[in-house]
Protein backbone atom coordinates (compact mmCIF):
# COMPACT_ATOMS: atom_id res chain seq x y z
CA UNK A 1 19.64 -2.88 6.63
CA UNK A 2 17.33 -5.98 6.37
CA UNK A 3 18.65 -7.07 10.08
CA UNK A 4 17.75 -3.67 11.62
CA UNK A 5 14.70 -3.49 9.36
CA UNK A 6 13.46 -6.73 10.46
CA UNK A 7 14.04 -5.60 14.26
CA UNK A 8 12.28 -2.85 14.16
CA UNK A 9 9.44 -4.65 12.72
CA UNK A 10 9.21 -7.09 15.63
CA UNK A 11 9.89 -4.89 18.00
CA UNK A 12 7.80 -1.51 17.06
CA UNK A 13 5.45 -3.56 15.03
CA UNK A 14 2.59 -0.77 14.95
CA UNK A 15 4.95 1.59 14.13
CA UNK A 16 8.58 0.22 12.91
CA UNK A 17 7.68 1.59 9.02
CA UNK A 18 7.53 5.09 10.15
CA UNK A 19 11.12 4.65 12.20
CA UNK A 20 12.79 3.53 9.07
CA UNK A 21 10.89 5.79 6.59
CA UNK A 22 10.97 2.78 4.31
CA UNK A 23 8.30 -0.24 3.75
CA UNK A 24 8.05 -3.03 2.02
CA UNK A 25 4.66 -4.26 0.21
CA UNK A 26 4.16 -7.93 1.92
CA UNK A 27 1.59 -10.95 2.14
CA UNK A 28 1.15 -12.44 5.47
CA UNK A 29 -1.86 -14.26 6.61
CA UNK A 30 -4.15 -11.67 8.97
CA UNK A 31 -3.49 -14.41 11.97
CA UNK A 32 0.01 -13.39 11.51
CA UNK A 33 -0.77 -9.49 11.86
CA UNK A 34 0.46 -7.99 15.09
CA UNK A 35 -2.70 -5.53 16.27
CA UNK A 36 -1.83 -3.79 19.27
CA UNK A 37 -4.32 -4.64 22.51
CA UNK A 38 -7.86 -2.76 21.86
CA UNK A 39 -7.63 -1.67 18.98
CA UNK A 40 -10.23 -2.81 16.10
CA UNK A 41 -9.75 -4.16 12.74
CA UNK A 42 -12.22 -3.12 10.27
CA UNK A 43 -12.82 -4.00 6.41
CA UNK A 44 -13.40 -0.32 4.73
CA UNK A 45 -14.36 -1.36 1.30
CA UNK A 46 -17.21 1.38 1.65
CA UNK A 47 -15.21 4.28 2.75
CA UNK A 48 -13.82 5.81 -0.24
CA UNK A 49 -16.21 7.51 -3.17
CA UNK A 50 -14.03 5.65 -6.11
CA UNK A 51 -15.81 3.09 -8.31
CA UNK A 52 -13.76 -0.68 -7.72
CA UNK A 53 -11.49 -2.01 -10.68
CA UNK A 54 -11.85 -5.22 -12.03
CA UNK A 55 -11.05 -8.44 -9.34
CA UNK A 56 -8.43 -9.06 -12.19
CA UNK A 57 -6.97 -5.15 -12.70
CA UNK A 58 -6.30 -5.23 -8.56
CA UNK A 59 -4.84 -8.89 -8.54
CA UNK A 60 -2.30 -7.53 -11.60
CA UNK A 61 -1.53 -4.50 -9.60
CA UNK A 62 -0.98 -6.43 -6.14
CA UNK A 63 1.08 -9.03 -7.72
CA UNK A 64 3.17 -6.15 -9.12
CA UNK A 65 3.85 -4.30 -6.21
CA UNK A 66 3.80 -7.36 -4.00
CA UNK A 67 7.86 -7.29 -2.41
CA UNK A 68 8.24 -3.96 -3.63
CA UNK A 69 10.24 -1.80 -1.08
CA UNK A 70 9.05 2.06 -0.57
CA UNK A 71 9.98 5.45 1.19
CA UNK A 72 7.01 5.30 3.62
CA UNK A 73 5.62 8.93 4.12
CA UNK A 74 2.14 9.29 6.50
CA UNK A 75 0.84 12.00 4.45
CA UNK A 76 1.59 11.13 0.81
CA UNK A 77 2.72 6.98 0.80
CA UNK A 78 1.40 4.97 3.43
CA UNK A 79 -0.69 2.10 3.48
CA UNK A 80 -4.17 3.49 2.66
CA UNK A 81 -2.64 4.95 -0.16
CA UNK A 82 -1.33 1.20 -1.27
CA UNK A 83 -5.08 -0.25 -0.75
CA UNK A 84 -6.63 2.55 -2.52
CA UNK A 85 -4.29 2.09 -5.61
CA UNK A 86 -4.59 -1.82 -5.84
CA UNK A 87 -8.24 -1.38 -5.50
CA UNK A 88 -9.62 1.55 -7.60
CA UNK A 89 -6.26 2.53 -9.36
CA UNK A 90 -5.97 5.95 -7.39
CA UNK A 91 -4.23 6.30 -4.48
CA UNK A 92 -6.26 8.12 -1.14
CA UNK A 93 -5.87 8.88 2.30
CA UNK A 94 -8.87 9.54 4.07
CA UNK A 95 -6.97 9.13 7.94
CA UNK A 96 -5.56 12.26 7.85
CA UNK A 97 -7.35 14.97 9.41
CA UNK A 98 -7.40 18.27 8.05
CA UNK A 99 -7.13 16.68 4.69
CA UNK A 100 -9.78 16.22 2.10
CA UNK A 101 -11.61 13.46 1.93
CA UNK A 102 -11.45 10.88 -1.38
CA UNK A 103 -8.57 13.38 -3.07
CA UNK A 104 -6.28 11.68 -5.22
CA UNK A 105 -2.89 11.69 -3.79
CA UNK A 106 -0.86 12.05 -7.14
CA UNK A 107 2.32 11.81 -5.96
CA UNK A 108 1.82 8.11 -4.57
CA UNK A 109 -0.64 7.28 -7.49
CA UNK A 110 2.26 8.12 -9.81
CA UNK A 111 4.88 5.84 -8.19
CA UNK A 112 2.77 2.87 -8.44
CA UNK A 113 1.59 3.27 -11.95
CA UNK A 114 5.00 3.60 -12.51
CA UNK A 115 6.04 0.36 -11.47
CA UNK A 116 2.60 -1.16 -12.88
CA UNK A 117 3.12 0.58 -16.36
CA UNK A 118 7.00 -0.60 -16.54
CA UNK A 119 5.75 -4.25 -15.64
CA UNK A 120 2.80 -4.15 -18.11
CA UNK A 121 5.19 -3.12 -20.76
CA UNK A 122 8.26 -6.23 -19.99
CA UNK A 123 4.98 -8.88 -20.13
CA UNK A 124 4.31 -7.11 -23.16
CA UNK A 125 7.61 -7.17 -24.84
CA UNK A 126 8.64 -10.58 -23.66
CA UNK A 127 4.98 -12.17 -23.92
CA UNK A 128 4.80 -13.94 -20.22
């Protein structure tokens, strides 16, 4: 699966997630980010009505998630829904029309605290 995954990537980069119905939570640097021509990259750290976390509460839940594979979903676990969880602890889509705007997705926001929870509790339990 990683050999067709990784094809699909390079060659449907915009869209290569929602032909697998799986993603994986990755770090690359933004040079490295394939945009397709005309389109606009925008930072939308104003867009949502949640109040931030802590610099250190969204660098624990990144590095949690960080190489963590998912079923990718548009309307309930896609990559908004990632951003909003590292960065106010709730996971939101506000790109699909139709759909309210800053409502919690619970389903998502459940998966992830999930994964940040279980990891929370091993550093507990084995102090590192």
């Amino acid at each position: 699966m990683t050999k067709v995954s990784g094809y699909l990537q390079a060659a449907f980069p915009v869209c290569g997630d929602l032909l697998l119905g799986a993603t994986k939570i990755r770090r690359v640097p933004l040079a490295q980010v394939t945009v397709p021509r005309g389109a606009r990259i925008t930072i939308g750290n104003n867009v949502h009505a949640g109040k931030p976390s802590s610099v250190k509460k969204m660098r624990e839940r990144l590095d949690v998630l960080l190489d963590k594979q998912f079923g990718y979903d548009l309307f309930t676990f896609n990559c908004e829904h990632f951003a909003t969880y590292v960065r106010y602890g709730q996971a939101v889509c506000n790109q699909l029309p139709g759909r309210a705007k800053d409502k919690e997705c619970e389903v998502a926001t459940e998966k992830f605290d999930d994964i940040v929870m279980s990891a929370d509790i091993s550093r507990e339990l084995f102090k590192f």
